[in-house]
N, C-alpha and C. Protein backbone atom coordinates (compact mmCIF):
# COMPACT_ATOMS: atom_id res chain seq x y z
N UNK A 1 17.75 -13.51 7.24
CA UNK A 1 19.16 -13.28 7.24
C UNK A 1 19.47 -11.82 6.92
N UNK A 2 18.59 -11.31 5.95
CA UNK A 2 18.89 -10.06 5.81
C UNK A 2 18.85 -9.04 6.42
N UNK A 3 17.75 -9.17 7.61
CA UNK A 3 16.98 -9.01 8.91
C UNK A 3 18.13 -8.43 9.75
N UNK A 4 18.60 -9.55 10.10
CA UNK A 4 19.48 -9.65 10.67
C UNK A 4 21.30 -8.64 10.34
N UNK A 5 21.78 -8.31 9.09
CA UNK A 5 22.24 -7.99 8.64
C UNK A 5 22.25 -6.68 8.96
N UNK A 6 20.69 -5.88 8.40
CA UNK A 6 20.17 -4.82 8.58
C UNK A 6 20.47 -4.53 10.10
N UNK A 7 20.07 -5.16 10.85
CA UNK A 7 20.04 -4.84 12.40
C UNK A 7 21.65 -4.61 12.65
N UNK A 8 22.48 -5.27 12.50
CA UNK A 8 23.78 -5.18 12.77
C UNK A 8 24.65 -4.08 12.18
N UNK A 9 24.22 -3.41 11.27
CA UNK A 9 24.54 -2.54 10.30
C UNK A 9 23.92 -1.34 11.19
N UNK A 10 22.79 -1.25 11.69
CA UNK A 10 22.12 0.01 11.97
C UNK A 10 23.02 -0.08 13.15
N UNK A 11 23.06 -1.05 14.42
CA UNK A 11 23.46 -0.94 15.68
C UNK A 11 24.80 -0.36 15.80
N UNK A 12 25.97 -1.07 14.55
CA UNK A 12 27.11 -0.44 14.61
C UNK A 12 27.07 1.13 14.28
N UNK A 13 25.98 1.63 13.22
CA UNK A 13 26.31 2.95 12.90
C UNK A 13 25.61 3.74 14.10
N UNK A 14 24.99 3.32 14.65
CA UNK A 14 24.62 3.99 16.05
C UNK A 14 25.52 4.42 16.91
N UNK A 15 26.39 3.21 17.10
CA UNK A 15 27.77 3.33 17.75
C UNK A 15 28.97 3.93 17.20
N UNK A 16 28.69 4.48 16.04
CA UNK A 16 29.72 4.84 15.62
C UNK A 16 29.41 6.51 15.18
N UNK A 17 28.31 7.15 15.55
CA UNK A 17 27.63 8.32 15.50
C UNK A 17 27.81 8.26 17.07
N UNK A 18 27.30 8.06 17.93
CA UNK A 18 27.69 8.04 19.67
C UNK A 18 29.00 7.34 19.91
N UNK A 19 30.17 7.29 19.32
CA UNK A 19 30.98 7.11 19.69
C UNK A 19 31.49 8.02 21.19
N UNK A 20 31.19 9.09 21.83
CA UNK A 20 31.50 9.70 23.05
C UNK A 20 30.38 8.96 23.66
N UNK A 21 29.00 8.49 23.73
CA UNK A 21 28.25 8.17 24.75
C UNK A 21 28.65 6.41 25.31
N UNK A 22 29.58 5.52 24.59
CA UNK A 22 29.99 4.44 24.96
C UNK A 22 31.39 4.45 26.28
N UNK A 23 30.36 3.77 27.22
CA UNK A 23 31.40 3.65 27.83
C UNK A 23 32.83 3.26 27.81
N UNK A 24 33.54 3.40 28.42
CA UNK A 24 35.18 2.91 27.97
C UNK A 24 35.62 1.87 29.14
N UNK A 25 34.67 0.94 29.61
CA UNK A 25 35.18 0.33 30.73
C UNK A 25 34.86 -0.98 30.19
N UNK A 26 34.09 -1.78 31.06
CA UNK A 26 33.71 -3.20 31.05
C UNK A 26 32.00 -3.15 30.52
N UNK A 27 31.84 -2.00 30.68
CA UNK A 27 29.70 -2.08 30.16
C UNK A 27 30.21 -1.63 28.94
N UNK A 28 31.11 -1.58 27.73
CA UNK A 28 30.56 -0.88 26.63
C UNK A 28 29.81 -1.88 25.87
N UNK A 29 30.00 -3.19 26.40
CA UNK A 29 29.39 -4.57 25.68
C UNK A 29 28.10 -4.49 25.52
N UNK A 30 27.63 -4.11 27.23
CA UNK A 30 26.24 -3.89 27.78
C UNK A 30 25.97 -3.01 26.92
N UNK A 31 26.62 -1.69 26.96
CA UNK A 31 25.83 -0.94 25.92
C UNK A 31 25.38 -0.97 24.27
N UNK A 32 26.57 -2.06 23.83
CA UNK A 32 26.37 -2.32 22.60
C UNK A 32 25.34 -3.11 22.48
N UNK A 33 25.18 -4.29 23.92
CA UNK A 33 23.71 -4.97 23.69
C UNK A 33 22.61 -3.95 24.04
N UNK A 34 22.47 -3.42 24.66
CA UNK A 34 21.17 -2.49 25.22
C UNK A 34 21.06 -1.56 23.55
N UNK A 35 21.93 -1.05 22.97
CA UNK A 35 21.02 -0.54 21.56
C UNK A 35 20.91 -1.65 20.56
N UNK A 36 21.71 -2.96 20.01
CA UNK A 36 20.84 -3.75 19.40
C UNK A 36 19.94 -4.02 19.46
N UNK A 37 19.16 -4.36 21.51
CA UNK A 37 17.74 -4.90 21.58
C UNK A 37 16.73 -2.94 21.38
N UNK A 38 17.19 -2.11 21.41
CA UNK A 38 16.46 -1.16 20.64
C UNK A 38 16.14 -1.30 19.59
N UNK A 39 17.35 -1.82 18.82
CA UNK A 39 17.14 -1.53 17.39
C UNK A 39 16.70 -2.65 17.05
N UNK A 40 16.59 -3.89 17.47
CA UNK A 40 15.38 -5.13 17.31
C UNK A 40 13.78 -4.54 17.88
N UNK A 41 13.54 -4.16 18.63
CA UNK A 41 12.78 -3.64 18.91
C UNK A 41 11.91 -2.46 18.07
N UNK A 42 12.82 -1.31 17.23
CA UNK A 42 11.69 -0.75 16.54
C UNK A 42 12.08 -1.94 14.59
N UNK A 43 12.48 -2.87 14.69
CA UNK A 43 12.36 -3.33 13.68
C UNK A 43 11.31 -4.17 13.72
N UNK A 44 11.12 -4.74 14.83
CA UNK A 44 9.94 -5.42 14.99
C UNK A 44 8.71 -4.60 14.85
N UNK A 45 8.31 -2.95 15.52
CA UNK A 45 7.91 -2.35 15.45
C UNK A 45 7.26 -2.12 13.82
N UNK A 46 8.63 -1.78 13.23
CA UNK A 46 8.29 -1.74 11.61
C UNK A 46 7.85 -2.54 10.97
N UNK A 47 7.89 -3.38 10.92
CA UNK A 47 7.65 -4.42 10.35
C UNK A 47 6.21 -5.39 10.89
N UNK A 48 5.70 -4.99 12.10
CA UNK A 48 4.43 -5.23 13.10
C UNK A 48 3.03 -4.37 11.62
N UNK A 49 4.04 -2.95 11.62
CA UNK A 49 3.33 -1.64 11.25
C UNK A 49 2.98 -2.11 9.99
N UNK A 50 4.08 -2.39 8.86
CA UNK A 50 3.84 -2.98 7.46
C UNK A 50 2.63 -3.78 7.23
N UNK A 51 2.89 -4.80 7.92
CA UNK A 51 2.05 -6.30 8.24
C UNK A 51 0.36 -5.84 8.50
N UNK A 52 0.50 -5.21 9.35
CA UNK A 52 -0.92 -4.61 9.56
C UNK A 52 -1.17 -3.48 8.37
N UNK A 53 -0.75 -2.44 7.72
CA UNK A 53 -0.73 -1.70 6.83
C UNK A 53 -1.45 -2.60 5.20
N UNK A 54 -0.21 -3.29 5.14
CA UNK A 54 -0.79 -4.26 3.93
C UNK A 54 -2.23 -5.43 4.16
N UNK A 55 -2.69 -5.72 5.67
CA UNK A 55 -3.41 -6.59 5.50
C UNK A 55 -4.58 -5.33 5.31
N UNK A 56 -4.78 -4.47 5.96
CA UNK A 56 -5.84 -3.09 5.95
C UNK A 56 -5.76 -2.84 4.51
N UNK A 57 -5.02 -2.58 3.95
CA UNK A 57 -5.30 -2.28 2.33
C UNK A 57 -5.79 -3.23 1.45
N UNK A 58 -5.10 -4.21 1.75
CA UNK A 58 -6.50 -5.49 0.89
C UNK A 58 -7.15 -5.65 1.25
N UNK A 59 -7.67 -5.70 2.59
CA UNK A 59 -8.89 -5.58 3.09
C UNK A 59 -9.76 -4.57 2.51
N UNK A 60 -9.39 -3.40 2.60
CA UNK A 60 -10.15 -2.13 1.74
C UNK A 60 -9.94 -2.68 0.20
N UNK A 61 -9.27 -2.96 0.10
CA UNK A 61 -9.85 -3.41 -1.47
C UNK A 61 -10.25 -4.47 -1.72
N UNK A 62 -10.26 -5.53 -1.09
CA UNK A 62 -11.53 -6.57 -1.41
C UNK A 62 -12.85 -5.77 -1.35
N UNK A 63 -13.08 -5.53 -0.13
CA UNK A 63 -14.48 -4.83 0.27
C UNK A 63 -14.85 -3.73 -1.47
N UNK A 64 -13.75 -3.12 -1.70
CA UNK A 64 -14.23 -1.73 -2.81
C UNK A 64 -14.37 -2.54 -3.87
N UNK A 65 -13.98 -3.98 -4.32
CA UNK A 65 -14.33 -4.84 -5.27
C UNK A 65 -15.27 -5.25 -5.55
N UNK A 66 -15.11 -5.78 -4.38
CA UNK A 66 -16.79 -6.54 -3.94
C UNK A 66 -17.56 -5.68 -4.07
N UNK A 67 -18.08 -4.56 -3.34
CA UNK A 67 -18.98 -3.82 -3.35
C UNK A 67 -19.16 -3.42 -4.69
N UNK A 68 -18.11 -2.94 -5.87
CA UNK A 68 -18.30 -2.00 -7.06
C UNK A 68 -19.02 -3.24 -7.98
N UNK A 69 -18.60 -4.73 -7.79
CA UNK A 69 -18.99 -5.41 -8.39
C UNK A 69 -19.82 -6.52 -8.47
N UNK A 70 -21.24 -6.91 -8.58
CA UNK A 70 -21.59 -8.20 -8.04
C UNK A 70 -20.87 -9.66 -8.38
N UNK A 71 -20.35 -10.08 -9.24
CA UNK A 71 -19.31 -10.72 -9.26
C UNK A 71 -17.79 -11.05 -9.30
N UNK A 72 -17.54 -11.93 -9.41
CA UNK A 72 -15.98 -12.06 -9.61
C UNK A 72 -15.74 -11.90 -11.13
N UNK A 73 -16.64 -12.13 -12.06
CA UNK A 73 -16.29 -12.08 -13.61
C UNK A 73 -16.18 -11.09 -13.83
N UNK A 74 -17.36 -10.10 -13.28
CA UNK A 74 -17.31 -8.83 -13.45
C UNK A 74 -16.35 -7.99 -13.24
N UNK A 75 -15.58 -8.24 -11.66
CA UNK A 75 -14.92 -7.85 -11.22
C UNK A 75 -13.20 -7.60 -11.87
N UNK A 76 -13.33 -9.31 -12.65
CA UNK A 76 -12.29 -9.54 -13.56
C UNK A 76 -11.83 -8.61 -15.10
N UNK A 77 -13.32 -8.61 -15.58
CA UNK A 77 -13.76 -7.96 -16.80
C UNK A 77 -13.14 -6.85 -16.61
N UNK A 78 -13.99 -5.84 -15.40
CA UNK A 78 -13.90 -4.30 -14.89
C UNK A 78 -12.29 -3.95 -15.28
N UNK A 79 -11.59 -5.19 -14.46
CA UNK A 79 -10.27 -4.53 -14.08
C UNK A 79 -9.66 -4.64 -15.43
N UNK A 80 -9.77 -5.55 -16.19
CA UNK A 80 -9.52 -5.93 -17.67
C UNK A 80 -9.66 -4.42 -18.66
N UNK A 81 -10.71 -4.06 -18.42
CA UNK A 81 -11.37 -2.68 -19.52
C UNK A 81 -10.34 -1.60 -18.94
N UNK A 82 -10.15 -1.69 -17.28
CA UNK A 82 -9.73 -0.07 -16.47
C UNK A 82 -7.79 -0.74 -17.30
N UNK A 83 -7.38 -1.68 -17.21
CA UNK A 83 -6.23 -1.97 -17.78
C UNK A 83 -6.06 -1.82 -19.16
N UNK A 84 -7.25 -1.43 -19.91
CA UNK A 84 -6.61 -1.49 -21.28
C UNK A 84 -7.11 0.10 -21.56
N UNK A 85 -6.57 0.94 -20.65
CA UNK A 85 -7.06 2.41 -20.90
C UNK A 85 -6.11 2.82 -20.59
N UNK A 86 -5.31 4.35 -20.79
CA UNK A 86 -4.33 5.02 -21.25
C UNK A 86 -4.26 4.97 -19.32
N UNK A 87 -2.51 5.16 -18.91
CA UNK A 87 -2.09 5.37 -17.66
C UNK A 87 -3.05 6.88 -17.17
N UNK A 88 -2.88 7.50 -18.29
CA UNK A 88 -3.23 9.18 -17.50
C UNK A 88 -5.08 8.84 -17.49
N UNK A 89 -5.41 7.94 -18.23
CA UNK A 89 -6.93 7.76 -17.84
C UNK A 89 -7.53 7.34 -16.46
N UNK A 90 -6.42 5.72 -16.62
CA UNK A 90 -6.33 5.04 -15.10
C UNK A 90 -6.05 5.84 -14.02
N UNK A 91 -4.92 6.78 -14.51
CA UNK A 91 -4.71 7.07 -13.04
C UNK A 91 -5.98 8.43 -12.20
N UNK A 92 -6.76 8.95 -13.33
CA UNK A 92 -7.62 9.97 -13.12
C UNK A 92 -9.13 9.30 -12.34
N UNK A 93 -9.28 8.04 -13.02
CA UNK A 93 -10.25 7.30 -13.23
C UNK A 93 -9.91 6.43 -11.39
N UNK A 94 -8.63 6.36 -11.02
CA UNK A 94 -8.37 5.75 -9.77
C UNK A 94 -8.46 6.71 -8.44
N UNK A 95 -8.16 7.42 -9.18
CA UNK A 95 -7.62 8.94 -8.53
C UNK A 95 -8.97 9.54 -7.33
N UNK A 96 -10.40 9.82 -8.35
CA UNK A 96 -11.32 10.10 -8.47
C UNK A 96 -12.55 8.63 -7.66
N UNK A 97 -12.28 7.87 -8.02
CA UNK A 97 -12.90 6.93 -7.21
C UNK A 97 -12.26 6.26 -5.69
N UNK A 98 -11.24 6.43 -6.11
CA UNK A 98 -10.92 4.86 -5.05
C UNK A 98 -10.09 6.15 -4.02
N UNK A 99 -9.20 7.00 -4.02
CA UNK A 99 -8.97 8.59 -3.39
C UNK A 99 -9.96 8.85 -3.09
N UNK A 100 -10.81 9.06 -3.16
CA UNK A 100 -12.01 10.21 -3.16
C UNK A 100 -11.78 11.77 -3.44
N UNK A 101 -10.98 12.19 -4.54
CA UNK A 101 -10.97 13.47 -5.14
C UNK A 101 -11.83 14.63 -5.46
N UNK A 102 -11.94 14.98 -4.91
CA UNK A 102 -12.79 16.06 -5.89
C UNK A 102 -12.20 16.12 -7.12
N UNK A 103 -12.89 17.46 -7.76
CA UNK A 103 -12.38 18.03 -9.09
C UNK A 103 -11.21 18.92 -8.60
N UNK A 104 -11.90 19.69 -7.97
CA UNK A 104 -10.83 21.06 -7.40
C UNK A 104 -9.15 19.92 -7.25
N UNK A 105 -9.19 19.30 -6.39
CA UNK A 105 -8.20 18.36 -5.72
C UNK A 105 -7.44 17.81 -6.79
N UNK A 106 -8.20 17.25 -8.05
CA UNK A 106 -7.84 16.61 -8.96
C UNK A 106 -6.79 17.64 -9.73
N UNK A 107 -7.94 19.03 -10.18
CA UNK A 107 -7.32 19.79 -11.18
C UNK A 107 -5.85 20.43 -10.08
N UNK A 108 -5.61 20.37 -9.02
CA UNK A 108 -4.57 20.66 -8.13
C UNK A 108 -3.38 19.93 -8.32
N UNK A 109 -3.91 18.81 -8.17
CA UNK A 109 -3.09 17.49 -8.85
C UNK A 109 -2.20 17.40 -10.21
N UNK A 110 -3.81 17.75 -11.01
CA UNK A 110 -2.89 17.32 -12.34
C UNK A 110 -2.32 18.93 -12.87
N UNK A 111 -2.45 19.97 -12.02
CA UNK A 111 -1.65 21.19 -12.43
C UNK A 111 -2.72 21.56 -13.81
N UNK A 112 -4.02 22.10 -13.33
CA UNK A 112 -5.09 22.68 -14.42
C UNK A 112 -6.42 23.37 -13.71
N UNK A 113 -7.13 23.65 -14.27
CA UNK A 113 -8.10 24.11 -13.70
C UNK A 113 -8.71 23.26 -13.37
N UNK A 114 -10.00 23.68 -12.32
CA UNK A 114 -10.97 22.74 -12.13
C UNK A 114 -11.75 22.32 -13.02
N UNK A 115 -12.19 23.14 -14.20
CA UNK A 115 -12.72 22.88 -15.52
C UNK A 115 -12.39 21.90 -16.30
N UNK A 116 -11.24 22.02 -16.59
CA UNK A 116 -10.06 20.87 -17.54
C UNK A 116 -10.04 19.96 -16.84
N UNK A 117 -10.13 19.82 -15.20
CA UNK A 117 -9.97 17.96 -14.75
C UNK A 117 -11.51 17.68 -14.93
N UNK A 118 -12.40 18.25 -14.15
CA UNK A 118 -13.80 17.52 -14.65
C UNK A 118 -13.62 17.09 -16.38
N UNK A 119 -13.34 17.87 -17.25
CA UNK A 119 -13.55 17.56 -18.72
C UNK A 119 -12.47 16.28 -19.05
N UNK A 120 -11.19 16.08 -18.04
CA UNK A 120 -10.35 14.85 -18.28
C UNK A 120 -10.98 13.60 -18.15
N UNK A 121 -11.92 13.83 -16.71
CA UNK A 121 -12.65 12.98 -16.11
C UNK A 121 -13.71 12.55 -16.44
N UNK A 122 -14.34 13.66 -17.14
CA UNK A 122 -15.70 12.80 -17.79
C UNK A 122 -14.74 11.85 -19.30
N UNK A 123 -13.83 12.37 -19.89
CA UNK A 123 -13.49 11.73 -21.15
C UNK A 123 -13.04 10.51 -20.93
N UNK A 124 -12.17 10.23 -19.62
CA UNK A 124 -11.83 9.20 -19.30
C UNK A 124 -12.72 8.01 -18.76
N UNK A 125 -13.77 8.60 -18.06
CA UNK A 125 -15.05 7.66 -17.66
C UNK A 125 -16.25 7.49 -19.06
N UNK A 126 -15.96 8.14 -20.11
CA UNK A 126 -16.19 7.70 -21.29
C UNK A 126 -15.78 6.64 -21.77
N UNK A 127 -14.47 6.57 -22.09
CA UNK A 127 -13.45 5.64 -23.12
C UNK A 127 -12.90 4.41 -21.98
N UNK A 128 -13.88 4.58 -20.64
CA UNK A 128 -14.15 3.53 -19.56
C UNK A 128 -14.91 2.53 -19.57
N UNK A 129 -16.50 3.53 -19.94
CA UNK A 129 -17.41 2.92 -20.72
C UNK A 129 -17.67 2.08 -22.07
N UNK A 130 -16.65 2.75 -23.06
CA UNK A 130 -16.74 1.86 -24.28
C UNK A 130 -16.10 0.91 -24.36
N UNK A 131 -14.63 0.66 -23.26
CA UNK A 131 -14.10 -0.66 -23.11
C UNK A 131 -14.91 -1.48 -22.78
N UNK A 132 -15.63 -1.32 -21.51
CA UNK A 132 -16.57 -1.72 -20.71
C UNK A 132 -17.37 -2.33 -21.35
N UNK A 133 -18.20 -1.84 -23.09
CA UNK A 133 -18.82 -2.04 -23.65
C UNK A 133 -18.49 -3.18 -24.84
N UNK A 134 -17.09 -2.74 -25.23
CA UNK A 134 -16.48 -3.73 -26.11
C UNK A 134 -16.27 -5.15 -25.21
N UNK A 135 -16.21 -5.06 -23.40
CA UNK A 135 -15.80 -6.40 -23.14
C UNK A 135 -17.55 -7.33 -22.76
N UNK A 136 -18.27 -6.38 -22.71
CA UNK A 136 -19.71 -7.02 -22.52
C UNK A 136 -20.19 -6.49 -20.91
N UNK A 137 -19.64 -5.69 -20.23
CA UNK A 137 -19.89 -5.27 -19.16
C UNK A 137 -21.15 -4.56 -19.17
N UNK A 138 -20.98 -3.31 -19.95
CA UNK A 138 -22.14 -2.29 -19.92
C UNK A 138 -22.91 -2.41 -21.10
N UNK A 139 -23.98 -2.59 -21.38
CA UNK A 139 -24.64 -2.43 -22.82
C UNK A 139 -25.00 -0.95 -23.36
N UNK A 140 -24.90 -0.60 -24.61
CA UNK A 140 -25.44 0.72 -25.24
C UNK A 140 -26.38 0.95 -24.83
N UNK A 141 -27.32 0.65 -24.46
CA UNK A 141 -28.55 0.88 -23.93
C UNK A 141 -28.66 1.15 -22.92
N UNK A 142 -27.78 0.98 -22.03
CA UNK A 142 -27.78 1.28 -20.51
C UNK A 142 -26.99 2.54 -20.18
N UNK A 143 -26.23 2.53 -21.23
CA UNK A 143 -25.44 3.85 -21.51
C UNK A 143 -26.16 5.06 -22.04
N UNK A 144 -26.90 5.12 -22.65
CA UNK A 144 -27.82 5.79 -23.69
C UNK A 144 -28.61 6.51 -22.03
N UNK A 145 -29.26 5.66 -21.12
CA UNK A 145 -30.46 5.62 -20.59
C UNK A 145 -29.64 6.60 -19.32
N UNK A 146 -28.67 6.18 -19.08
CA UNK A 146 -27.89 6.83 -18.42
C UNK A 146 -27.22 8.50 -18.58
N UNK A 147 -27.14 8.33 -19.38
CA UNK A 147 -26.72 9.92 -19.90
C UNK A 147 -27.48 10.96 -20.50
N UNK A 148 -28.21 10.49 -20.46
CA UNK A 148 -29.93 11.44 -20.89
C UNK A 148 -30.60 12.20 -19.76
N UNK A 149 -29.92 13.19 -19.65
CA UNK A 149 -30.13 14.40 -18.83
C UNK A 149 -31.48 14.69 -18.56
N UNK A 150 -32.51 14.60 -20.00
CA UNK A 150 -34.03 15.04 -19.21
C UNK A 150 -34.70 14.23 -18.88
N UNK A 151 -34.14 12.74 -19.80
CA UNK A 151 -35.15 11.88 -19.02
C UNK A 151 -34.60 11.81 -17.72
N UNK A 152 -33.69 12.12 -16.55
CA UNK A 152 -33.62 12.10 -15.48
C UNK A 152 -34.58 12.60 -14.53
N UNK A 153 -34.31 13.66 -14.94
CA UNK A 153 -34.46 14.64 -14.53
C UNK A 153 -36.10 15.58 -14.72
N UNK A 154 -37.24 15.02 -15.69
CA UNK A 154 -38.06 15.23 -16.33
C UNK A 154 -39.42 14.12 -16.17
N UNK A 155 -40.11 14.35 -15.41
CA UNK A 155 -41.22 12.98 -15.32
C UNK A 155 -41.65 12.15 -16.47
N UNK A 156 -42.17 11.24 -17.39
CA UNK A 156 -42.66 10.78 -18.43
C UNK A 156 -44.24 12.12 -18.34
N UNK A 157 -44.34 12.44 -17.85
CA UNK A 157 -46.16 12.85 -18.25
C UNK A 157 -45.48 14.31 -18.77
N UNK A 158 -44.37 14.61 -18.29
CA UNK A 158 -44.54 16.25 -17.90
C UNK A 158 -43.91 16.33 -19.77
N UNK A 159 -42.98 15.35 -20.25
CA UNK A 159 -42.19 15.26 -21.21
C UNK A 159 -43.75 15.22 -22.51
N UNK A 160 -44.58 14.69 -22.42
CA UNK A 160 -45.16 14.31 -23.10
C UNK A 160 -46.16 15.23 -23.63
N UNK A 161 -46.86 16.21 -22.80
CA UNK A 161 -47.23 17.26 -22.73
C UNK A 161 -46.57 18.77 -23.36
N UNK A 162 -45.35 18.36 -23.47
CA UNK A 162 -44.54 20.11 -24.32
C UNK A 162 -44.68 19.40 -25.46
């Protein structure tokens, strides 16, 4: 109904902005129908566009769910920890993954250097982690093993030897 409303509203102000292009005879009817079925026409259009827009975006985000997570608990948990973290965390922390941001892009964004957003970004994928940790997602240990720069980066024999 509202649909409908909308359409009738746009068609008259059409006609009433082209008030010189309406004929003044017996077709101005015709013409008043010939731009309603326009203006049904890109509403359908719009609304075709939406429909497909919104099914593509959950689609991309099932898939980025699924993929980030092997389960649904997890999946539940994840979003649970990323929800109980400060907006300016979330939104850096969303920004950066699910955008695909750089730093440069980021610190553009949030009006700072490129320095200061990497340093937002690691703090926020910190206090990501310890939710993460308080809900049972990530363990200390996996965290620990993770952020240890030489054991990465450093063979066991070569470490053992200095």
């Amino acid at each position: 109904m509202e649909d409908a409303a909308d359409v009738v509203a746009e068609t008259f102000a059409i006609a009433w902005r082209r008030l010189d292009a309406i004929p003044n005879n017996e077709t101005s009817l015709l013409w008043l129908y010939a731009t309603c079925r326009r203006v049904i026409a890109n509403h359908s259009r719009r609304e075709k566009r939406r429909v497909e827009l919104t099914e593509r975006i959950g689609s991309q985000l099932r898939t980025v769910v699924h993929d980030a997570f092997d389960t649904g608990d997890d999946a539940l948990t994840a979003a649970l920890a990323l929800g109980r973290l400060a907006e300016t965390d979330r939104e850096i922390l969303l920004l950066v993954s699910w955008e695909g941001l750089s730093c440069t892009d980021l610190a553009h964004l949030l009006g700072c250097s490129a320095i200061a957003a990497r340093i937002r970004l690691h703090r926020a994928r910190g206090r990501l982690t310890v939710e993460m940790e308080q809900l049972g997602i990530v363990s200390k240990q996996e965290r620990s093993s993770r952020h240890s720069p030489m054991q990465s980066r450093l063979p066991r024999e070569s470490t053992r030897e200095m």
